[in-house]
Protein backbone atom coordinates (compact mmCIF):
# COMPACT_ATOMS: atom_id res chain seq x y z
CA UNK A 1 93.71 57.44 134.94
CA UNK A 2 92.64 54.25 134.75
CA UNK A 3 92.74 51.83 130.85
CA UNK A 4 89.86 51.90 130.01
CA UNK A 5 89.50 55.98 130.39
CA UNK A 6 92.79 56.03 128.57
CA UNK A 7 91.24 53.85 125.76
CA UNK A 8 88.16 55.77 126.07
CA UNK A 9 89.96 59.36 125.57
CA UNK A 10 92.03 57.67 122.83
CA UNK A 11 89.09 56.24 121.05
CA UNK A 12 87.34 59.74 121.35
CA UNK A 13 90.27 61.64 119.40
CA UNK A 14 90.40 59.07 116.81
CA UNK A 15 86.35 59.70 115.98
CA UNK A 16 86.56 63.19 116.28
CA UNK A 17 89.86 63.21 113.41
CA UNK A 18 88.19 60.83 111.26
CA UNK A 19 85.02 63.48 111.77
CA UNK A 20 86.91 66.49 111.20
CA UNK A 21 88.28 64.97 108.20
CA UNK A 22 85.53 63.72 106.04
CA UNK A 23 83.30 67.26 106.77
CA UNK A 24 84.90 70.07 104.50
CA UNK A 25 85.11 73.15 106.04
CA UNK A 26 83.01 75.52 103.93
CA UNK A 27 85.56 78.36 102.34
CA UNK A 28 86.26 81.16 104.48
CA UNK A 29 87.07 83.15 101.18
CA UNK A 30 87.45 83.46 97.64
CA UNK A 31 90.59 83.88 96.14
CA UNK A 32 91.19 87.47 94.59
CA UNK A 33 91.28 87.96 91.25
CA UNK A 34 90.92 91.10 89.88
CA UNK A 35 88.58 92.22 86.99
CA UNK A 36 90.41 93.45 83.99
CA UNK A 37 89.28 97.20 83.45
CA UNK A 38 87.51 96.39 80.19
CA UNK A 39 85.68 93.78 81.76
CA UNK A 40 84.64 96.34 84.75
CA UNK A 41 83.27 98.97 82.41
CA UNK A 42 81.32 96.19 79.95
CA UNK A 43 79.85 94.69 83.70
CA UNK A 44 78.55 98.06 84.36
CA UNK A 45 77.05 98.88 80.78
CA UNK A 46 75.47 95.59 80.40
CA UNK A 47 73.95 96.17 83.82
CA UNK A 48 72.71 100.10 82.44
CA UNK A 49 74.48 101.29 85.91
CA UNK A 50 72.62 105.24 86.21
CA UNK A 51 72.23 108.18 88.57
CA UNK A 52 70.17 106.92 91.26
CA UNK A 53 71.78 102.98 91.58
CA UNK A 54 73.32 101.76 94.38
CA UNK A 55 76.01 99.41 93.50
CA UNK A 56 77.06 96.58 95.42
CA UNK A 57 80.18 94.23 94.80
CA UNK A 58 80.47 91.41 96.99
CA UNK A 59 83.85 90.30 97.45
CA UNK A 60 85.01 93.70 96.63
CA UNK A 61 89.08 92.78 96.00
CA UNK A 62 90.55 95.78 95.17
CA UNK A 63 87.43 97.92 94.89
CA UNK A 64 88.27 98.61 91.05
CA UNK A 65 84.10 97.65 89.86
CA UNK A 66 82.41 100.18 92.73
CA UNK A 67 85.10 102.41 92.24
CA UNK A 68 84.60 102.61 88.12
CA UNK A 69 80.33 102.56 88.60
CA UNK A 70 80.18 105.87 91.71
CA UNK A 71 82.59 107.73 89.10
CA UNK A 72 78.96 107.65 86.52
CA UNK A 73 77.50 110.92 88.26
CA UNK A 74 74.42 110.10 91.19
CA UNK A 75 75.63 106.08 91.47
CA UNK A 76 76.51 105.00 95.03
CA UNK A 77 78.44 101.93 95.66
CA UNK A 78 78.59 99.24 98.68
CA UNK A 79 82.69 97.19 98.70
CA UNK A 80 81.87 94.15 100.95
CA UNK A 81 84.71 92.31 102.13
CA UNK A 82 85.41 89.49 104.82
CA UNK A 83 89.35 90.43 104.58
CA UNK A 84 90.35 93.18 105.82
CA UNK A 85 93.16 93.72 103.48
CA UNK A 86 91.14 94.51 100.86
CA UNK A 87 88.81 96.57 102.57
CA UNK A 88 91.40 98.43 103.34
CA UNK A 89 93.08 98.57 99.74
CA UNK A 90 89.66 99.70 98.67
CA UNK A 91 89.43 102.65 100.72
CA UNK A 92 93.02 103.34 99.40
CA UNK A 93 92.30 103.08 96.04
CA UNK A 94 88.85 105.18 96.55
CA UNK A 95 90.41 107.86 98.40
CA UNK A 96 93.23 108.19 95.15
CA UNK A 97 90.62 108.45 93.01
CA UNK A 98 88.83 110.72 94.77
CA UNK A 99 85.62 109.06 95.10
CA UNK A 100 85.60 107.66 98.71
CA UNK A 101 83.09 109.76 100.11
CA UNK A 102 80.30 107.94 97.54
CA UNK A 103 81.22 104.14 98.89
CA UNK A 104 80.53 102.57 102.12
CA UNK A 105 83.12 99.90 103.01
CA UNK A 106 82.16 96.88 105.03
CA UNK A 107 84.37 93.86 106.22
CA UNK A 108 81.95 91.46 106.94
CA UNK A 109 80.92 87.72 105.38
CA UNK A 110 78.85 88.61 102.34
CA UNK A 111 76.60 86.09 103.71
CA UNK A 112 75.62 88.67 106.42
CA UNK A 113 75.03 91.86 104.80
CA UNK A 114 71.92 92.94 103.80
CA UNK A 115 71.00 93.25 99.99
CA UNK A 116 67.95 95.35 99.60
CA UNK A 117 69.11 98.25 99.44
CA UNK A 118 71.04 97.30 96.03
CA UNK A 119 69.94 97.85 92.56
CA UNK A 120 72.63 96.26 91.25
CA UNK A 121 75.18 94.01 92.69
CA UNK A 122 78.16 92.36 90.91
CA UNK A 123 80.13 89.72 91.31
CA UNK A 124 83.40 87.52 90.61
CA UNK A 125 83.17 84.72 93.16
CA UNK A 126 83.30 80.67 92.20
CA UNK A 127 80.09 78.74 90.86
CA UNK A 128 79.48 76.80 94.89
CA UNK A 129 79.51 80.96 96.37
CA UNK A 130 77.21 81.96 93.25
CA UNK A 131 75.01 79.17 94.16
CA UNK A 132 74.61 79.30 97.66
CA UNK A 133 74.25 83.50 97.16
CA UNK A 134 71.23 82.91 94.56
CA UNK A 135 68.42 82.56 96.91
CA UNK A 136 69.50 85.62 99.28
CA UNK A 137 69.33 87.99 95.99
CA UNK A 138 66.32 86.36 94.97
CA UNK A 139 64.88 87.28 98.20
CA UNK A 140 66.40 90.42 99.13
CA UNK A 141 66.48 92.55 95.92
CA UNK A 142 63.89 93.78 94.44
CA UNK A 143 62.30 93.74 91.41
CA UNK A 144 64.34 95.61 88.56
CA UNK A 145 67.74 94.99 90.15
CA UNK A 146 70.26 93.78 88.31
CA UNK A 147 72.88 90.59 89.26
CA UNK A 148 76.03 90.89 87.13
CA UNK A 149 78.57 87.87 87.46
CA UNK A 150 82.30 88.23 85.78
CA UNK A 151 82.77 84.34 84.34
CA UNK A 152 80.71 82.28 86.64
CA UNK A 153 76.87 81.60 86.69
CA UNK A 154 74.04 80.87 88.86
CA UNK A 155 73.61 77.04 88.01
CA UNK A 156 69.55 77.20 87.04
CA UNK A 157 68.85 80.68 87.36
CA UNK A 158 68.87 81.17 83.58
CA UNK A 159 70.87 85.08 82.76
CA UNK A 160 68.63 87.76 81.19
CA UNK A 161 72.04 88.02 78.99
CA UNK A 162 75.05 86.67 77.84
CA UNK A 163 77.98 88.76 76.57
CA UNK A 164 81.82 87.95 76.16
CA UNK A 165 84.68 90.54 76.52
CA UNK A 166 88.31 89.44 76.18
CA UNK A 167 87.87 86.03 76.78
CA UNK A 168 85.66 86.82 79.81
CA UNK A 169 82.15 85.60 80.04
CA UNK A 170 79.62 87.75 81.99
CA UNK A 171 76.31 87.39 82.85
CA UNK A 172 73.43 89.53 83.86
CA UNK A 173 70.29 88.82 85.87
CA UNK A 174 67.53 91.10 86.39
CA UNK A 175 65.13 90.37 88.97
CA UNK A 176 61.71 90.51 88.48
C-alpha cells in the first residue's frame, strides 16, 4: 500500500472517531425502575381505568401497572418492552397472578408499536423519551384516552391533572 493510501486510511479512521464521538447515540433503553404499588393503583384511579379500557404501559418493567389495571373486571392491558427480560418477567408475574390470558406481551421499541388501539397508556420513562413519545400519542390515540406519566412530564403539553402520592408526582393527560 502505498503513503499516501496509508495516510489516507489513517486520516479516514481519525474523522470517522472524532464523528462517532461528538453524535450521541440515542438510548437504546430506559433504566427500570419500578412503580411503588401505591403509586400503581393512584395512576390507574386518576386515569378512571373501567371495563371496556385497554391499557397500555410502555416500558412495561416488571408488568406490575397492566398487571394491577386487567385485575379491575373487563380492562385489557398491552406490556411493551424492547428487553426481553422483562417481557419475560412480565409474563411471569402475569401468569402468578393469574391474569395472563387478559395481556398481550410485546418486545419491541415502543417507538414501533401502534397506539390506537389504547384508551389509556401509562408511563415511567425520562423527560427526552416523554418528549419525543408526545406527538405519536397525540396522533395515534384518540380522543378521550388518557396519558398517565409516574414523575416525569410532557415538556408543553400542559396535564389535565396534577396529583402527588408518596413523594411521587404523576400526571394525567386526556386527549381530546
Amino acid at each position: 500500500m502505498s503513503q499516501a493510501a496509508v495516510s489516507l486510511t489513517a486520516l479516514t479512521s481519525v474523522v470517522v472517531a472524532l464523528v462517532a464521538a461528538t453524535v450521541p447515540a440515542p438510548p437504546r433503553e430506559v433504566p427500570y425502575v419500578p412503580t411503588p404499588a401505591v403509586v400503581v393503583e393512584r395512576m390507574l384511579a386518576l386515569a378512571d381505568v373501567k371495563a371496556g379500557d385497554v391499557v397500555y404501559d410502555l416500558g412495561c418493567g416488571d408488568g406490575r401497572i397492566v398487571i394491577a389495571a386487567v385485575k379491575r373486571p373487563g380492562v385489557r392491558g398491552v406490556c411493551v418492552d424492547i428487553n426481553p427480560v422483562r417481557i419475560q418477567e412480565s409474563r411471569t408475574n402475569a401468569r402468578k397472578e393469574g391474569v395472563d390470558a387478559h395481556i398481550r406481551f410485546v418486545e419491541r421499541d415502543l417507538f414501533k408499536v401502534p397506539l390506537g388501539e389504547a384508551t389509556v397508556v401509562t408511563l415511567y420513562l425520562l423527560p427526552e423519551v416523554n418528549a419525543r413519545l408526545r406527538p405519536r400519542l397525540r396522533a395515534q390515540l384518540r380522543p378521550g384516552a388518557r396519558v398517565v406519566s409516574h414523575d416525569f412530564d410532557m415538556g408543553d403539553w400542559t396535564p389535565d391533572q396534577t396529583v402527588t402520592q408518596s413523594g411521587s408526582i404523576i400526571y394525567l393527560w386526556k386527549v381530546r
